[in-house]
N, C-alpha and C. Protein backbone atom coordinates (compact mmCIF):
# COMPACT_ATOMS: atom_id res chain seq x y z
N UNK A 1 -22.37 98.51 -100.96
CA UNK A 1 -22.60 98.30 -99.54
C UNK A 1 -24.11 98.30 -99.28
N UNK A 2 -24.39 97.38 -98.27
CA UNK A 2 -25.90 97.09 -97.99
C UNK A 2 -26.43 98.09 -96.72
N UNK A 3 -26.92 98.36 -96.35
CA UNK A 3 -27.99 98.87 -95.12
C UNK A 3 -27.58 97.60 -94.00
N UNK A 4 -26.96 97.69 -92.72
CA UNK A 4 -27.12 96.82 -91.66
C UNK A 4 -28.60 96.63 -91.38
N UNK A 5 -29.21 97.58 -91.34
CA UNK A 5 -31.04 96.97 -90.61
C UNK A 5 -31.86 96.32 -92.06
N UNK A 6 -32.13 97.10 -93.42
CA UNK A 6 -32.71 97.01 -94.12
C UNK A 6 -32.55 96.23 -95.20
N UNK A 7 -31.03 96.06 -95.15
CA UNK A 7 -30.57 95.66 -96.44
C UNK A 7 -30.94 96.40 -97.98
N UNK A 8 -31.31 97.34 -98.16
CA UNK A 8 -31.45 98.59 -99.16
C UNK A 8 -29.50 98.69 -99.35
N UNK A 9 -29.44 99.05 -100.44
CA UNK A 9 -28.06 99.40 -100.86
C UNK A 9 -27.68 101.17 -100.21
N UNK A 10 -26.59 101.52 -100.03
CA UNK A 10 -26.41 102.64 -99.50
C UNK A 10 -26.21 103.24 -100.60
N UNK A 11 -26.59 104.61 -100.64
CA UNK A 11 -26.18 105.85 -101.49
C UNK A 11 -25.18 106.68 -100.82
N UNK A 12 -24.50 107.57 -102.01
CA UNK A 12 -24.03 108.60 -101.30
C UNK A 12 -24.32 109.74 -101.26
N UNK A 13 -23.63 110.39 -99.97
CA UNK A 13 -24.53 112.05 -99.55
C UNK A 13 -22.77 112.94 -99.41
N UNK A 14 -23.19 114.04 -99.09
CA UNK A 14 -22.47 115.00 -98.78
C UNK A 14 -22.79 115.12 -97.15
N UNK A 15 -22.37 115.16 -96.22
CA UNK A 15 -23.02 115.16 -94.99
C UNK A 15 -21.87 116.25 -93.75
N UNK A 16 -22.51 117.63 -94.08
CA UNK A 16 -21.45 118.55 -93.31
C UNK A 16 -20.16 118.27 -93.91
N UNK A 17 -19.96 118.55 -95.14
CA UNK A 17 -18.72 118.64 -95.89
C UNK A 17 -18.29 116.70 -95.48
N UNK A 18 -18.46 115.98 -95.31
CA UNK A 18 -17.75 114.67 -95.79
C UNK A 18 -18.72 114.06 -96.28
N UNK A 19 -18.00 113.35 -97.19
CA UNK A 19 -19.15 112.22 -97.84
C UNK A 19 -19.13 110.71 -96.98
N UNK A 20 -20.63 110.35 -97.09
CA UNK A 20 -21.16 109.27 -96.09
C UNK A 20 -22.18 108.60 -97.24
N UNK A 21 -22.43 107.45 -96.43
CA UNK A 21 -23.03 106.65 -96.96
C UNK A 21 -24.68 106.90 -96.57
N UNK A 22 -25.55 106.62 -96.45
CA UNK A 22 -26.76 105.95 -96.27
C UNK A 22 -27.97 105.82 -96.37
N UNK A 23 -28.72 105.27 -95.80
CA UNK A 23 -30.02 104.35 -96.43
C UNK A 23 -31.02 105.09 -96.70
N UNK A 24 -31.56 105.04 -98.12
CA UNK A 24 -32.65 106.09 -98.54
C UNK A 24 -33.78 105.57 -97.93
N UNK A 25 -34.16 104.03 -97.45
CA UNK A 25 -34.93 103.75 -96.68
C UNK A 25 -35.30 104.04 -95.13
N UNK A 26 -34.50 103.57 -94.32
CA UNK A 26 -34.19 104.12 -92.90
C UNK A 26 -33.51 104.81 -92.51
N UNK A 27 -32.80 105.48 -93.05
CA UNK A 27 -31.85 107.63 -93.64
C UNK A 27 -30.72 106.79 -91.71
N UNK A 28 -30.17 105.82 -91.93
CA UNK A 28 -29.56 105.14 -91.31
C UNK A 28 -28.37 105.69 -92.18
N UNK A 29 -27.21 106.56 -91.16
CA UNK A 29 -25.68 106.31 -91.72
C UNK A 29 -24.87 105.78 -91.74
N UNK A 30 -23.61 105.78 -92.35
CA UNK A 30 -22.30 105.21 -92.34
C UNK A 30 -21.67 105.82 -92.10
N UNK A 31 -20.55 106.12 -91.42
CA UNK A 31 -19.04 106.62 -91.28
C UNK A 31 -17.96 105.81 -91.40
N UNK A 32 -17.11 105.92 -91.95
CA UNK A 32 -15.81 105.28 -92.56
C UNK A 32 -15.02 105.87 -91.24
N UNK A 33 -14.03 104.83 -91.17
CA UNK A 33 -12.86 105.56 -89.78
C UNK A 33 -12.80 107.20 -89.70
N UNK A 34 -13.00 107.65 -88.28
CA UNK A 34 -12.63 109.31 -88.34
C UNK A 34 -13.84 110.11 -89.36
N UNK A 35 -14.81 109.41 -89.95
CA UNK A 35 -15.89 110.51 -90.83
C UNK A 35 -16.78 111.35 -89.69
N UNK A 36 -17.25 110.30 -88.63
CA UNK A 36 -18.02 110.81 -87.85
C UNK A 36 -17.49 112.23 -86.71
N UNK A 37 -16.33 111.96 -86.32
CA UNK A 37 -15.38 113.26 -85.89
C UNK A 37 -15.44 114.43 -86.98
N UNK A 38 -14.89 113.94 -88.70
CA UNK A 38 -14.93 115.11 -88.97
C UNK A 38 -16.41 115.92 -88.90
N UNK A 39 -17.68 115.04 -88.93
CA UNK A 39 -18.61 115.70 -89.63
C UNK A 39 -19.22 116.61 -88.26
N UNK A 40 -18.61 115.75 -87.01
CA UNK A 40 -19.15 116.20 -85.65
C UNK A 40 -18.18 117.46 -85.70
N UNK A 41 -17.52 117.74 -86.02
CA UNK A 41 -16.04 119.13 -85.91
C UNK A 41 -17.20 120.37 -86.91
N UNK A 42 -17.18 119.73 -87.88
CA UNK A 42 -18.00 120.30 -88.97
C UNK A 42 -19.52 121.16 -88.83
N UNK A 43 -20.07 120.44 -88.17
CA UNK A 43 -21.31 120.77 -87.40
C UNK A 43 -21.31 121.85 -86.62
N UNK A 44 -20.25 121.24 -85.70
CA UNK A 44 -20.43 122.48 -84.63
C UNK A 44 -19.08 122.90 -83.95
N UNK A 45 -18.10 123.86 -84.71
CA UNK A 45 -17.09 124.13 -84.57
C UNK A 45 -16.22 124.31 -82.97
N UNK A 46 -17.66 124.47 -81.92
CA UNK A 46 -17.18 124.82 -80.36
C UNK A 46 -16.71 123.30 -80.00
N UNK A 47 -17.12 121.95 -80.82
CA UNK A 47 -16.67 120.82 -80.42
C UNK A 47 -15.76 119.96 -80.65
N UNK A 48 -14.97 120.71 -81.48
CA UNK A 48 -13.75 120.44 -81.87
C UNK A 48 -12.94 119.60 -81.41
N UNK A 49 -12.87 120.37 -79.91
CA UNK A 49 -12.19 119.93 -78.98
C UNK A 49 -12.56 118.41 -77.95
N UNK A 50 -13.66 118.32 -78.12
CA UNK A 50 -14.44 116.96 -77.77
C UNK A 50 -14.30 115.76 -78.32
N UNK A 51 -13.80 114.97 -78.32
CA UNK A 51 -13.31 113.92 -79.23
C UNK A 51 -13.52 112.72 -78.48
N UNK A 52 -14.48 111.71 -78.36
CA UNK A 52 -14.68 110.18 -77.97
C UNK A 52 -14.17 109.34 -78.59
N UNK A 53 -13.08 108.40 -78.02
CA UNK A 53 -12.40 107.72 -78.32
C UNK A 53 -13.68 106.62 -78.16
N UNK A 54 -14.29 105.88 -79.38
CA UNK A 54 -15.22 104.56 -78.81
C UNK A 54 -15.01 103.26 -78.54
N UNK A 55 -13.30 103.52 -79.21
CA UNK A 55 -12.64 101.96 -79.16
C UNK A 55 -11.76 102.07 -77.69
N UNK A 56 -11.50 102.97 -76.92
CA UNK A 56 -10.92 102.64 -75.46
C UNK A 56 -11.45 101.91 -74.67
N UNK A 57 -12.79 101.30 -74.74
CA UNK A 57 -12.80 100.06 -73.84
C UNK A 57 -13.66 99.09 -74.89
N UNK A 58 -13.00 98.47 -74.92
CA UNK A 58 -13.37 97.08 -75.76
C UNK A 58 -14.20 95.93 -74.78
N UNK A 59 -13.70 96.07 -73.99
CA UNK A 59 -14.67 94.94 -72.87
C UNK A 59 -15.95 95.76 -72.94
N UNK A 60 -16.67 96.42 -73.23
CA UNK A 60 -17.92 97.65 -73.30
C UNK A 60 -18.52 96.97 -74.47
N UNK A 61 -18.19 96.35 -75.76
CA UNK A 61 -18.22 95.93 -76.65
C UNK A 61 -19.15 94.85 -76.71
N UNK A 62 -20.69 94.28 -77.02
CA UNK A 62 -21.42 93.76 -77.15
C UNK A 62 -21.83 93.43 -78.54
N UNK A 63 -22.37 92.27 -79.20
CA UNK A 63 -22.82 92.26 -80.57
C UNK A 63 -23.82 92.33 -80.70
N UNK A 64 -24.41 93.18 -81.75
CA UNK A 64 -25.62 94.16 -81.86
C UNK A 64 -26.66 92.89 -81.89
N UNK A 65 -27.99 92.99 -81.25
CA UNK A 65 -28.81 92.76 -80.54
C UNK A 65 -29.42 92.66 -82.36
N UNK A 66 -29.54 92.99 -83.01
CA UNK A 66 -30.12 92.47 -84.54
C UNK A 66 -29.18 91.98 -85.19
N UNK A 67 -28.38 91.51 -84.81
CA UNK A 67 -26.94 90.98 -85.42
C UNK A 67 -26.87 91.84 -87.36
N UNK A 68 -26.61 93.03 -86.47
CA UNK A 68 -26.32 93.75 -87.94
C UNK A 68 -24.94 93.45 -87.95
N UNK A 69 -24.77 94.03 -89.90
CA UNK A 69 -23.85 93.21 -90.28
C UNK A 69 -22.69 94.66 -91.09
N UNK A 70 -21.45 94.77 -90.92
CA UNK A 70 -20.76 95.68 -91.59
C UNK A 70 -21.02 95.81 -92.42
N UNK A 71 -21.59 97.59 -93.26
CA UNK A 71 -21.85 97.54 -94.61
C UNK A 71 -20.76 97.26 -95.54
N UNK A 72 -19.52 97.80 -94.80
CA UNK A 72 -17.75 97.24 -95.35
C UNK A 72 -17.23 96.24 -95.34
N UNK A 73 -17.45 95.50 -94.49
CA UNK A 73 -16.78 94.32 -93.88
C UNK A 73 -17.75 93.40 -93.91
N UNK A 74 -19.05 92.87 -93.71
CA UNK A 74 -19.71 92.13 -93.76
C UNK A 74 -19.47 91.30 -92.65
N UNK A 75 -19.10 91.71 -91.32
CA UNK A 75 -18.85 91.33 -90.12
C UNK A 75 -19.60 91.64 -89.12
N UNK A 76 -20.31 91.08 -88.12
CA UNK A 76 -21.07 91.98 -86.80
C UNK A 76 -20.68 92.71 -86.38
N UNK A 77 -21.65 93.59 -86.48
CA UNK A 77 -21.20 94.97 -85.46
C UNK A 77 -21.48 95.32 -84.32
N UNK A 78 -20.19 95.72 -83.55
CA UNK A 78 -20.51 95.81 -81.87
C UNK A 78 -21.50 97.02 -81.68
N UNK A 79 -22.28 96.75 -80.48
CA UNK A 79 -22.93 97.73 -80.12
C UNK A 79 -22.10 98.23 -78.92
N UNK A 80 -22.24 99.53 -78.91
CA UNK A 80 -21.44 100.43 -77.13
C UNK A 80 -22.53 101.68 -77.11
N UNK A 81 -22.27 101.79 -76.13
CA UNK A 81 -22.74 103.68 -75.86
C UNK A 81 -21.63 104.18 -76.19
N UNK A 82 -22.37 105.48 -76.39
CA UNK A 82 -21.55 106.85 -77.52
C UNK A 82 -21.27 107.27 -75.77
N UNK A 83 -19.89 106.99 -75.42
CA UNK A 83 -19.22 107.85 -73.89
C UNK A 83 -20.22 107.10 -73.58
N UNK A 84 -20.75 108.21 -72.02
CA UNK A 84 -21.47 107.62 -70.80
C UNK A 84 -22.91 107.88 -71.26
N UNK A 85 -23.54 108.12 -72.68
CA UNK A 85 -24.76 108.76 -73.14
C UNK A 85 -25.58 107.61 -73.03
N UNK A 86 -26.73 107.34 -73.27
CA UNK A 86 -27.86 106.49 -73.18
C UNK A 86 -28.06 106.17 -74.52
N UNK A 87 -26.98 107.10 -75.75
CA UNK A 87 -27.05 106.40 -77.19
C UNK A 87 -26.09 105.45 -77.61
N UNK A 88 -26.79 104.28 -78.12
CA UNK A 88 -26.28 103.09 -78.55
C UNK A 88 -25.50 103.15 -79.97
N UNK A 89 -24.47 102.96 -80.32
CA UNK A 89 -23.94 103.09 -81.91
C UNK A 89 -23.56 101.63 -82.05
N UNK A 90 -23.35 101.86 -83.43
CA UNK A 90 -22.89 100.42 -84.01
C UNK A 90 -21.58 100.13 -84.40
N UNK A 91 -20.57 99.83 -83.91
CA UNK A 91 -19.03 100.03 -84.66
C UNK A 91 -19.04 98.83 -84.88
N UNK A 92 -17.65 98.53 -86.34
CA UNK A 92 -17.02 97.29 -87.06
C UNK A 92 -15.70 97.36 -86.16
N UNK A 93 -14.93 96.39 -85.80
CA UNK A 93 -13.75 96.61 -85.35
C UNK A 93 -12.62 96.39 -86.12
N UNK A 94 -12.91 96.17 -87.29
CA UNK A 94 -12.02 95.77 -87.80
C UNK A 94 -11.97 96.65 -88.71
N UNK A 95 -13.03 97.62 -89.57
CA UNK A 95 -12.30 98.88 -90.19
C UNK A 95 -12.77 99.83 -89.75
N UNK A 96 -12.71 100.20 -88.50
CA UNK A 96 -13.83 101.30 -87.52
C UNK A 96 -14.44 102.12 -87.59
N UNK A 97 -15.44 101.71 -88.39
CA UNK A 97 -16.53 102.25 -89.18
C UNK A 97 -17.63 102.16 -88.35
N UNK A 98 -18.34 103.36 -88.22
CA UNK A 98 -19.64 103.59 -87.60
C UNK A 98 -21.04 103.38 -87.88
N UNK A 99 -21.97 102.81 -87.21
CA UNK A 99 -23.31 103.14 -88.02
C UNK A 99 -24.18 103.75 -87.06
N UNK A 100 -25.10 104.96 -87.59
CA UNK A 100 -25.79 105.66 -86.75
C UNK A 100 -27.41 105.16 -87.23
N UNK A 101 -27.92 104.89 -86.19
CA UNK A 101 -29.68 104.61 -86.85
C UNK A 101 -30.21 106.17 -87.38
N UNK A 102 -31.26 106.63 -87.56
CA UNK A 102 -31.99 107.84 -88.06
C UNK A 102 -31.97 108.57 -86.79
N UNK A 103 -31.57 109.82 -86.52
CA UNK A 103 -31.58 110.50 -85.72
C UNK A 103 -30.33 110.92 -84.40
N UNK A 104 -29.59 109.60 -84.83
CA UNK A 104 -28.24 109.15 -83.93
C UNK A 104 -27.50 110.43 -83.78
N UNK A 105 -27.40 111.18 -84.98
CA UNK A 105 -26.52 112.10 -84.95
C UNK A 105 -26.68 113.29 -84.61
N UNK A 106 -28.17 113.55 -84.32
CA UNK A 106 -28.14 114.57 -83.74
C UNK A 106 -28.17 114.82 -82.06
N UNK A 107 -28.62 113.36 -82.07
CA UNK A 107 -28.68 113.11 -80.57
C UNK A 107 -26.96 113.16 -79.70
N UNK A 108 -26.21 112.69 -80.83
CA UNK A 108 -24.58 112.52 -80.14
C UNK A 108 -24.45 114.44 -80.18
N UNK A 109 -24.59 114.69 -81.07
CA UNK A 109 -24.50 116.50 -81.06
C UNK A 109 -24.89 117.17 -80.00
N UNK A 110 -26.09 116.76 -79.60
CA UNK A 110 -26.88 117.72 -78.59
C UNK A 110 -26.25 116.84 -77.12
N UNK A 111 -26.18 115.37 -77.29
CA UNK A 111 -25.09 114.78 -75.64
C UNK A 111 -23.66 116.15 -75.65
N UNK A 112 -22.81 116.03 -76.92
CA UNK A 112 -21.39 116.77 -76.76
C UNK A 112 -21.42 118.60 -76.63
N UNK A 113 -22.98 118.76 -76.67
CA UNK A 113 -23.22 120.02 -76.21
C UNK A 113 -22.85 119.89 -74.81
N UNK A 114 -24.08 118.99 -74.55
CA UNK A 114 -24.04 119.31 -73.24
C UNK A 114 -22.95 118.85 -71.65
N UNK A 115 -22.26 117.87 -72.55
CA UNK A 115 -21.05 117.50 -71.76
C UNK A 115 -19.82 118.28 -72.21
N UNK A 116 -19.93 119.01 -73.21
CA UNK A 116 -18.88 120.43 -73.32
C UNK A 116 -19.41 121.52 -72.37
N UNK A 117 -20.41 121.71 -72.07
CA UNK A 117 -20.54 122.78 -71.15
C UNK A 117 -20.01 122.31 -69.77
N UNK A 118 -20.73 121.13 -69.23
CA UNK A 118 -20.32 120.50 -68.42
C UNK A 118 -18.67 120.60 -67.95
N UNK A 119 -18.07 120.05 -69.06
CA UNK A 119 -16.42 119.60 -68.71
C UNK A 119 -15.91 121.02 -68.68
N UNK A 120 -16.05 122.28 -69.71
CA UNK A 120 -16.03 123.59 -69.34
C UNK A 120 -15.90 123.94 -68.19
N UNK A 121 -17.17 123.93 -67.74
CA UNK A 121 -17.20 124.80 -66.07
C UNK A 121 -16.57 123.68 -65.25
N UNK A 122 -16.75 122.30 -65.04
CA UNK A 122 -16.22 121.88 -63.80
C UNK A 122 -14.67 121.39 -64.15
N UNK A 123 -14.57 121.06 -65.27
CA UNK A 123 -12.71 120.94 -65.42
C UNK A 123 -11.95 121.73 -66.18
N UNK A 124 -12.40 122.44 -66.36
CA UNK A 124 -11.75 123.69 -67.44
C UNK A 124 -10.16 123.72 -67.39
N UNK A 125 -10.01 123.74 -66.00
CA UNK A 125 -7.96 123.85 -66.56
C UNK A 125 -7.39 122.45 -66.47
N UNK A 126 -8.09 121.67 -66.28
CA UNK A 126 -7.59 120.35 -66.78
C UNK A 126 -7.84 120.09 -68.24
N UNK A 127 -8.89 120.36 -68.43
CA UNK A 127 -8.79 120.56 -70.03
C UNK A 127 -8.06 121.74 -70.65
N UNK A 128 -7.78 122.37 -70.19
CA UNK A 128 -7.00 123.36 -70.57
C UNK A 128 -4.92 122.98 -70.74
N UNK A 129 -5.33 122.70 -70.06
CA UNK A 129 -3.51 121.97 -69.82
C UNK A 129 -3.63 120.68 -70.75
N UNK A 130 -4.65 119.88 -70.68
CA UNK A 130 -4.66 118.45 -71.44
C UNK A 130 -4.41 118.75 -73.17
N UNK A 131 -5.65 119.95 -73.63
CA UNK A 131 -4.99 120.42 -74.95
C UNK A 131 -4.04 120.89 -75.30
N UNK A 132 -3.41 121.99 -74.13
CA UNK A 132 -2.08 122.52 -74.31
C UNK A 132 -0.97 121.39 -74.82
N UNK A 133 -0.87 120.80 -73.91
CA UNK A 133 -0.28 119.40 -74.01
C UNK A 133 -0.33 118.58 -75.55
N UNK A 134 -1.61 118.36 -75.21
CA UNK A 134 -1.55 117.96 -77.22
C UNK A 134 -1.29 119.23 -78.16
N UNK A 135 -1.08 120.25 -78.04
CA UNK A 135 -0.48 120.81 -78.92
C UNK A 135 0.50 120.56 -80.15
N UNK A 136 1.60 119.99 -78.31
CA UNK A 136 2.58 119.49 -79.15
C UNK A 136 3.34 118.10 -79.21
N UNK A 137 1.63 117.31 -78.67
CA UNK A 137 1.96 115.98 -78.73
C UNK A 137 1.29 114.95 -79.58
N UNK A 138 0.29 115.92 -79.84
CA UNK A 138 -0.87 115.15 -80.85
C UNK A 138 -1.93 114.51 -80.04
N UNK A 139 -2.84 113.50 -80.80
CA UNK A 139 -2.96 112.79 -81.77
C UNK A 139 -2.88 113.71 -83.36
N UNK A 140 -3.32 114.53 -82.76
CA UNK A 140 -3.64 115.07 -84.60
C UNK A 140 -2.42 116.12 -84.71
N UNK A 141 -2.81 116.79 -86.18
CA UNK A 141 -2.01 117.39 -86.51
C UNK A 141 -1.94 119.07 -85.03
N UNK A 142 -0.38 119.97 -85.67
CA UNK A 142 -0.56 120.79 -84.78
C UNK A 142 -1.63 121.52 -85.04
N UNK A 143 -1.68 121.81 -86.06
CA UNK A 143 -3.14 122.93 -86.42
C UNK A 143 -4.27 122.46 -85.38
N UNK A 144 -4.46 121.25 -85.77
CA UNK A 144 -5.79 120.58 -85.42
C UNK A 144 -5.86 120.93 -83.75
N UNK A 145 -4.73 120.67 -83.22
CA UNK A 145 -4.78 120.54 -81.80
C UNK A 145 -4.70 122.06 -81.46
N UNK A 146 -4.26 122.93 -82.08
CA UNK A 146 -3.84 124.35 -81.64
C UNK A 146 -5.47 124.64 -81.56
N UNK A 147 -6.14 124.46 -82.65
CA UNK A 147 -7.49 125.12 -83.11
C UNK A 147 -8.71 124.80 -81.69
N UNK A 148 -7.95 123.17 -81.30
CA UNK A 148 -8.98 122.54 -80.06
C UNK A 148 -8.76 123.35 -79.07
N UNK A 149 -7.33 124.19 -78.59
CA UNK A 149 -6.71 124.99 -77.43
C UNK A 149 -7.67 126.17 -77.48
N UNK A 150 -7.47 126.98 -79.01
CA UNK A 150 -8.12 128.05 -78.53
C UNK A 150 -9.65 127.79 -78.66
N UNK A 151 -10.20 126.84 -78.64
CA UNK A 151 -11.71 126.93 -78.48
C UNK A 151 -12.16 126.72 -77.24
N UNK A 152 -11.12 126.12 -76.44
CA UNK A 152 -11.36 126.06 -74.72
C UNK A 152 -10.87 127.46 -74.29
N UNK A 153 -10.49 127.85 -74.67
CA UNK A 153 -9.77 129.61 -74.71
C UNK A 153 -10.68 130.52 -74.23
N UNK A 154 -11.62 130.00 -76.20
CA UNK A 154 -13.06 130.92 -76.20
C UNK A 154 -13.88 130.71 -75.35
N UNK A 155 -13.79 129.35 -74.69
CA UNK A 155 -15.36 128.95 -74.19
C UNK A 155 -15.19 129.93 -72.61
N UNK A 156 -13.85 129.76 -72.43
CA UNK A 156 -13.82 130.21 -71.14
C UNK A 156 -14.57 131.80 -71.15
N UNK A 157 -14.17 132.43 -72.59
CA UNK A 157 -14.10 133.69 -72.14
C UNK A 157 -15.45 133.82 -72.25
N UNK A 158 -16.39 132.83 -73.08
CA UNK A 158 -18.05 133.05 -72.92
C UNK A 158 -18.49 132.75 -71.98
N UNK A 159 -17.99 131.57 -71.13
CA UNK A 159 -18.60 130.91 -69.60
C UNK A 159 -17.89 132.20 -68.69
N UNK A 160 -17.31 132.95 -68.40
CA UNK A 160 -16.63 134.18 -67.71
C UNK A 160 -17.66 135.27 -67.63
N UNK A 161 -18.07 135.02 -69.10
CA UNK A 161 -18.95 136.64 -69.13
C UNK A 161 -20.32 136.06 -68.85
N UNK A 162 -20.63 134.89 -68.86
CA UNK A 162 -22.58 134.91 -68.58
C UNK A 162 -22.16 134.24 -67.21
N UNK A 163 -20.85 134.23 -66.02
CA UNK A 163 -21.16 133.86 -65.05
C UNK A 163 -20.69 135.01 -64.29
N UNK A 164 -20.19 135.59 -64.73
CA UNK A 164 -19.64 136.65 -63.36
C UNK A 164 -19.62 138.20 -64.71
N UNK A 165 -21.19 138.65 -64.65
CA UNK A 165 -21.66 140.00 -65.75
C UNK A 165 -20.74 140.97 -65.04
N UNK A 166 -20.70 141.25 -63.97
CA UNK A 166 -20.38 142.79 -63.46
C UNK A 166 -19.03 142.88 -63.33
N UNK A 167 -17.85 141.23 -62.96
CA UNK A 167 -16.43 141.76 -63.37
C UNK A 167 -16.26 141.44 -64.76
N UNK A 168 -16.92 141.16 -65.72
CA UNK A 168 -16.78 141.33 -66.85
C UNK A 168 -17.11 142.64 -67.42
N UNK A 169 -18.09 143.46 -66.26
CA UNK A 169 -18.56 144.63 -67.46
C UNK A 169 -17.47 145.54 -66.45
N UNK A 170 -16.97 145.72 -65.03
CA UNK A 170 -15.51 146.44 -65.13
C UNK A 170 -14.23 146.52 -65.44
N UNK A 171 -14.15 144.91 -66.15
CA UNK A 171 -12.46 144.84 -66.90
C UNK A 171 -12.89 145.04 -68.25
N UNK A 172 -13.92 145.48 -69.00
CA UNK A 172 -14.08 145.92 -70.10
C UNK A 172 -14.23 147.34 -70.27
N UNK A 173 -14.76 147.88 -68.40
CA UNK A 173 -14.90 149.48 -68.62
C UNK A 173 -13.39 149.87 -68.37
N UNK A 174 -12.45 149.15 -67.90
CA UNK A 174 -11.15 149.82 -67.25
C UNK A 174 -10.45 150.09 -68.93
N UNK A 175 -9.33 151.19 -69.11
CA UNK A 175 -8.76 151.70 -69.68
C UNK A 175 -7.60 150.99 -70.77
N UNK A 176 -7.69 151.15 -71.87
CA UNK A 176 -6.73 149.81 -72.74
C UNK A 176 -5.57 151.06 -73.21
């Protein structure tokens, strides 16, 4: 497989426990279907539960502006924003494979920080009911979905205690 920008051949890495592809020249990655979820789960375990679907709107779907080319497929790759972020990614549609330029990934990390805090405090029991729900409906396995439940669980009980200190510090002084 080639480099979409550089054309340099890709190597492989270990990248947060999955293996990825990319460019020793422009440190440009690859993700194979679902790599970029696991490695984003991997990273940072509170985001588990965060999951961007990038193929739900296809009309969003533009062809990349350097007409890069699938390192898999050897097909153009659409450009979209990562969600509503101001970062641009590169997907194949046809084996939905990702490409991140140098730095892409930390930038999608630090967006799903901050729109997990976000969706936390202002929709919390909608997300709360929405995972419940996938529990036992999927997409993923039950583990997977159980593990997304209780991390909205946790978050609550950390957003609880740095927003309201003093009924947190009397239902911890009251009697067990």
């Amino acid at each position: 497989m080639t480099c979409p920008i550089c054309k340099t051949e890709l190597k492989k890495a270990v990248f947060y426990s999955i293996e990825v592809d990319f460019c020793p020249k422009c440190l440009g990655l690859w993700f194979e279907q679902d790599e970029l979820q696991q490695a984003k789960d991997e990273k940072d375990k509170d985001l588990n539960w965060l999951d961007i679907d990038l193929w739900q709107k296809e009309a969003k779907f533009r062809i990349s502006k350097e007409k890069k080319l699938c390192p898999a497929c050897s097909v153009p790759l659409y450009a979209i924003n990562y969600s509503d972020s101001q970062i641009e990614v590169d997907l194949c549609n046809l084996c939905q494979g990702i490409w991140l330029d140098r730095g892409e990934f930390k930038k999608v990390i630090d967006y799903l920080k901050e729109k997990g805090k976000k969706e936390v405090l202002e929709n919390y029991f909608k997300n709360l009911i929405k995972e419940g729900a996938e529990v036992f409906s999927g997409p993923e396995s039950f583990r997977s979905e159980f593990s997304d439940f209780l991390t909205i669980l946790k978050l609550l009980n950390y957003k609880f205690a740095t927003q309201h200190p003093i009924i947190t510090k009397i239902i911890s002084s009251l009697p067990r």
